[in-house]
N, C-alpha and C. Protein backbone atom coordinates (compact mmCIF):
# COMPACT_ATOMS: atom_id res chain seq x y z
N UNK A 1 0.53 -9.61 -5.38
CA UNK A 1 -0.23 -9.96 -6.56
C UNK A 1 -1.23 -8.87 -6.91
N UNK A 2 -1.98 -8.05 -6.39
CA UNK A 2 -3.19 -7.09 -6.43
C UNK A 2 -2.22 -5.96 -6.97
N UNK A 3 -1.27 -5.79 -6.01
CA UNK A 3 -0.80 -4.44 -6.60
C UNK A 3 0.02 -4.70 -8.04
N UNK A 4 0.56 -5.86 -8.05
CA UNK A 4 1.20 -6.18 -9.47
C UNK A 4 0.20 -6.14 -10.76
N UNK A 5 -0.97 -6.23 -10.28
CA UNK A 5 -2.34 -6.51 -11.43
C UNK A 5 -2.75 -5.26 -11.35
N UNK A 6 -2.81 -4.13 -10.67
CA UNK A 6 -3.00 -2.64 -10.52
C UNK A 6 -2.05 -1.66 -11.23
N UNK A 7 -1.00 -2.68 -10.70
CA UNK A 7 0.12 -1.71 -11.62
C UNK A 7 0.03 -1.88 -13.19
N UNK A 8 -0.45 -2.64 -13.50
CA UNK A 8 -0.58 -3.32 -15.06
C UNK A 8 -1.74 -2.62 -15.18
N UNK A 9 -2.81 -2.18 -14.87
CA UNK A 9 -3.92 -1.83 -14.94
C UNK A 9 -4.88 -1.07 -14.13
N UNK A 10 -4.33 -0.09 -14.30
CA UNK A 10 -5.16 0.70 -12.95
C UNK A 10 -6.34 0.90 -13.37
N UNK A 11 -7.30 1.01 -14.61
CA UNK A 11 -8.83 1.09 -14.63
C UNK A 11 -9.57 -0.35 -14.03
N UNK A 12 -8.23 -1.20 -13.62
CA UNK A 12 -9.46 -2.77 -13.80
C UNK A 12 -10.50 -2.54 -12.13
N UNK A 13 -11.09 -3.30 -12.49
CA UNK A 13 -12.62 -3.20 -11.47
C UNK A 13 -12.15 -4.47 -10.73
N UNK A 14 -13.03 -4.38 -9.44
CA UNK A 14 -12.64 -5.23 -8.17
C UNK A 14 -13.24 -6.95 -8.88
N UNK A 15 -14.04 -6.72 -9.46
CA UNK A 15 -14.90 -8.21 -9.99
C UNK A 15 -13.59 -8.41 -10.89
N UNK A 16 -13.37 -7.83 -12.22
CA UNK A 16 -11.97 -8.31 -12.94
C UNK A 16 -10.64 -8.36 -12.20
N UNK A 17 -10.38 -7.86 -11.48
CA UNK A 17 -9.32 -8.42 -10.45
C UNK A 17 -9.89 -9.69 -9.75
N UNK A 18 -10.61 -9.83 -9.78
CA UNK A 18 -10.88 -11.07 -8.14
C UNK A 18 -11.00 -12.16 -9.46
N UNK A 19 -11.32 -12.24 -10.64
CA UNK A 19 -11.65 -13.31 -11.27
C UNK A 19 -10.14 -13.48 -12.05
N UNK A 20 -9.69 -12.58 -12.37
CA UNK A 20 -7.99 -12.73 -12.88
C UNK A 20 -7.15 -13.60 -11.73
N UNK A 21 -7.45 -13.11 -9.97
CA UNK A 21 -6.11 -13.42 -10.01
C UNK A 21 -6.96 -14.71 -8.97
N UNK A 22 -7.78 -15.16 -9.07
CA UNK A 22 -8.77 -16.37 -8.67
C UNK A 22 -9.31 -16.37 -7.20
N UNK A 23 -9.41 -15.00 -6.65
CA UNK A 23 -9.76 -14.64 -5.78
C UNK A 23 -11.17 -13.91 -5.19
N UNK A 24 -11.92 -14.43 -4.44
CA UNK A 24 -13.15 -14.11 -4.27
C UNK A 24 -12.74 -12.52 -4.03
N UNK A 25 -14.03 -11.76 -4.66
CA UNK A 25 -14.29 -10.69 -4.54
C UNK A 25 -14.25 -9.71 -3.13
N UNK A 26 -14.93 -10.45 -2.20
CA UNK A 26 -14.93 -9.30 -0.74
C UNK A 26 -13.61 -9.84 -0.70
N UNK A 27 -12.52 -10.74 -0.31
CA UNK A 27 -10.91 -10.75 -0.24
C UNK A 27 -10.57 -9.47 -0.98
N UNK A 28 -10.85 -9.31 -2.17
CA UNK A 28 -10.34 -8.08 -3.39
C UNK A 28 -10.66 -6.66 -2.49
N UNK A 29 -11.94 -6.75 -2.46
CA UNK A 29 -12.00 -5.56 -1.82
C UNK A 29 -11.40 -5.37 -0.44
N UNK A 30 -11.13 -6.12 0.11
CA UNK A 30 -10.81 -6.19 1.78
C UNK A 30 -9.32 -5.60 1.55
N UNK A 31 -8.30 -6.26 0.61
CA UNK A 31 -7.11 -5.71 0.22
C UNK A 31 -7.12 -4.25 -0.05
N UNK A 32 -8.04 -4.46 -1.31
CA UNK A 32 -7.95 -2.76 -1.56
C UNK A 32 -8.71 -1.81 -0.66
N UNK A 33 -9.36 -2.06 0.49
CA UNK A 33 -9.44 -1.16 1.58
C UNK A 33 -8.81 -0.84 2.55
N UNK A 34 -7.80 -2.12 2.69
CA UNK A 34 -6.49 -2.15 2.80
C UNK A 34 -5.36 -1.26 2.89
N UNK A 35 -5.18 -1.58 1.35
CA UNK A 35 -3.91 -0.66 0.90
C UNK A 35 -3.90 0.53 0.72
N UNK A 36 -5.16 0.74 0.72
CA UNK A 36 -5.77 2.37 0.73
C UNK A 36 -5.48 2.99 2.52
N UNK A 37 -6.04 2.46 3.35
CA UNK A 37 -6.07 2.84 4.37
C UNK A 37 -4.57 3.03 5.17
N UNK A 38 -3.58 2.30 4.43
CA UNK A 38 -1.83 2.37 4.68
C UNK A 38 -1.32 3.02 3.57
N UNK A 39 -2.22 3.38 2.97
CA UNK A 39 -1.52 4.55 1.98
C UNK A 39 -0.76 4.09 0.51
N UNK A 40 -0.82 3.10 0.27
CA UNK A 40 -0.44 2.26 -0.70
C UNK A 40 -1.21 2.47 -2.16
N UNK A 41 -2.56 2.16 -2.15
CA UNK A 41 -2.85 2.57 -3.16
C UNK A 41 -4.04 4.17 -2.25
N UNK A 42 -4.48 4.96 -4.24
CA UNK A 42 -5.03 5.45 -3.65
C UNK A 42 -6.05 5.50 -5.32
N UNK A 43 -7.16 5.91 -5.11
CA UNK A 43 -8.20 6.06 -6.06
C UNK A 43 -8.30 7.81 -6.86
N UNK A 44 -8.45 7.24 -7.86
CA UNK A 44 -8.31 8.70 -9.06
C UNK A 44 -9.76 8.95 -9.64
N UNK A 45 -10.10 9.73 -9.48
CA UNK A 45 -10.94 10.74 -10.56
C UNK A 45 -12.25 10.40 -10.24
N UNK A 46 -12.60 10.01 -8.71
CA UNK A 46 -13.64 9.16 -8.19
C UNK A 46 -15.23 10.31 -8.19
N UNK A 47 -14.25 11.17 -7.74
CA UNK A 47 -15.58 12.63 -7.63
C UNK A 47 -15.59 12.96 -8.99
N UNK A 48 -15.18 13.13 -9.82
CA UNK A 48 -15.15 13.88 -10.99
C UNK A 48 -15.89 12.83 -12.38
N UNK A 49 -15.61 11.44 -12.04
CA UNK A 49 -16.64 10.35 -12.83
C UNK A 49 -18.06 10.19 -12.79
N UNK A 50 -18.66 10.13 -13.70
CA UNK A 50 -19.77 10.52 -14.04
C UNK A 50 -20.32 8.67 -13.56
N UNK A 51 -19.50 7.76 -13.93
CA UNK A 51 -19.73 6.39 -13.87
C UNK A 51 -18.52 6.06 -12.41
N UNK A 52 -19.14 5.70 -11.58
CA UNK A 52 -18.70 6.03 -10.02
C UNK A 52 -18.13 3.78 -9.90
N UNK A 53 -18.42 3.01 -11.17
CA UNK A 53 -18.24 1.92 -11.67
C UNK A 53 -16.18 1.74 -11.97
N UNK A 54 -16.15 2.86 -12.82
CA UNK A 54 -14.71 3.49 -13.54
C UNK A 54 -14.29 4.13 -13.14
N UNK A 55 -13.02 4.34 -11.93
CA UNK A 55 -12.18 5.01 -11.72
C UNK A 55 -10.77 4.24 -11.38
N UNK A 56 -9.86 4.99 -11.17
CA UNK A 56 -8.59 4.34 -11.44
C UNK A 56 -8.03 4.17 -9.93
N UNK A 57 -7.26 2.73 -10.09
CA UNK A 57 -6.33 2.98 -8.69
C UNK A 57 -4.77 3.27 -8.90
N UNK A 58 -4.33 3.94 -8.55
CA UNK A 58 -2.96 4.36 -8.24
C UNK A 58 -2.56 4.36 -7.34
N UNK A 59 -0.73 3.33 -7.54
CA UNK A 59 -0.03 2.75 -6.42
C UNK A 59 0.88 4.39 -5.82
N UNK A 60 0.52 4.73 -4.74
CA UNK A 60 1.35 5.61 -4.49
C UNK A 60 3.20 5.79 -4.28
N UNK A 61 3.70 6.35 -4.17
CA UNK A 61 5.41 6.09 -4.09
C UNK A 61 5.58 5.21 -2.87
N UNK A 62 4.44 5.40 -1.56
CA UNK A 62 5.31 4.39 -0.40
C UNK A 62 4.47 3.22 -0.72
N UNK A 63 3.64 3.19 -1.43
CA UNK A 63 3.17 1.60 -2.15
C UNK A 63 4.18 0.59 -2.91
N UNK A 64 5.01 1.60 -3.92
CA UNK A 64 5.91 1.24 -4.97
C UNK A 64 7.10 0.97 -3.86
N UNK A 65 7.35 1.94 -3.02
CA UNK A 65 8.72 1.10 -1.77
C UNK A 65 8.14 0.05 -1.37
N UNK A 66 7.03 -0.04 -0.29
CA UNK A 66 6.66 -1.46 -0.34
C UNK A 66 6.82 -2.24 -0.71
N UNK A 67 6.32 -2.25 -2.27
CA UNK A 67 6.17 -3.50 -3.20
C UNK A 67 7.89 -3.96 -3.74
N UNK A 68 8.91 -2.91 -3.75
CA UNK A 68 9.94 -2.68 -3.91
C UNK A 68 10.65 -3.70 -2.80
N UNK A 69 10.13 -3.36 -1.24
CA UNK A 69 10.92 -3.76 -0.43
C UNK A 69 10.68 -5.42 -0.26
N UNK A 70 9.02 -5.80 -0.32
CA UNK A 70 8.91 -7.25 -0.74
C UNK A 70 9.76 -8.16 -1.74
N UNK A 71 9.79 -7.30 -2.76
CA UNK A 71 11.04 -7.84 -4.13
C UNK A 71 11.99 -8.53 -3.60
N UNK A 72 12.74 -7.57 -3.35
CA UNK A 72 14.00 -7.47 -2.70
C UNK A 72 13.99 -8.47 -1.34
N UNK A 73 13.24 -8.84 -0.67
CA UNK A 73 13.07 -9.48 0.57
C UNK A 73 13.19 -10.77 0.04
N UNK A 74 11.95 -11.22 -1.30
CA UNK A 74 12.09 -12.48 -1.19
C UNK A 74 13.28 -12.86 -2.43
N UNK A 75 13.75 -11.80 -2.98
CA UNK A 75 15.14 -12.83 -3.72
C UNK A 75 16.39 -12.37 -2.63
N UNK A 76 16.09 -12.14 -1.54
CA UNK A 76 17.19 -12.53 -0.83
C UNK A 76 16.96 -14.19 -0.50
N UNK A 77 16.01 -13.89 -0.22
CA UNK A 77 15.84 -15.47 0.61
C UNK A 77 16.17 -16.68 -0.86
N UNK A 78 15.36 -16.09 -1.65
CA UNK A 78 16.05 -17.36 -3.06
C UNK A 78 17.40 -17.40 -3.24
């Protein structure tokens, strides 16, 4: 779900994610320190933003296999 709402939106902020997908905020962040730390997602333009509020997350390629290989996992099982 996080990375599906990332992928749709990589400027959104950890508070608009956690209230979209009805999930308390430190959960939000706990994920996205997460997926960062396994390489999944990773953060854009963080040094170079003047507003340290706005920067982007991007799902990396072994994020997108991941999320790829979940797909695929659960419509086997359906």
């Amino acid at each position: 779900m996080v990375m599906a709402e990332i992928e749709k939106n990589i400027s959104i902020n950890q508070r608009a994610l956690a209230k979209k997908l009805n999930i308390s905020f430190g959960k939000i962040n706990y994920c996205i320190k997460a997926f960062i730390e396994v390489g999944f997602i990773k953060l854009d333009n963080f040094h170079n933003s003047q507003n340290k509020l706005q920067y982007a997350y991007l799902i990396t390629p072994k994020g997108f296999m991941a999320k790829t290989f979940l797909v695929k996992k659960f419509l086997k099982i359906k």
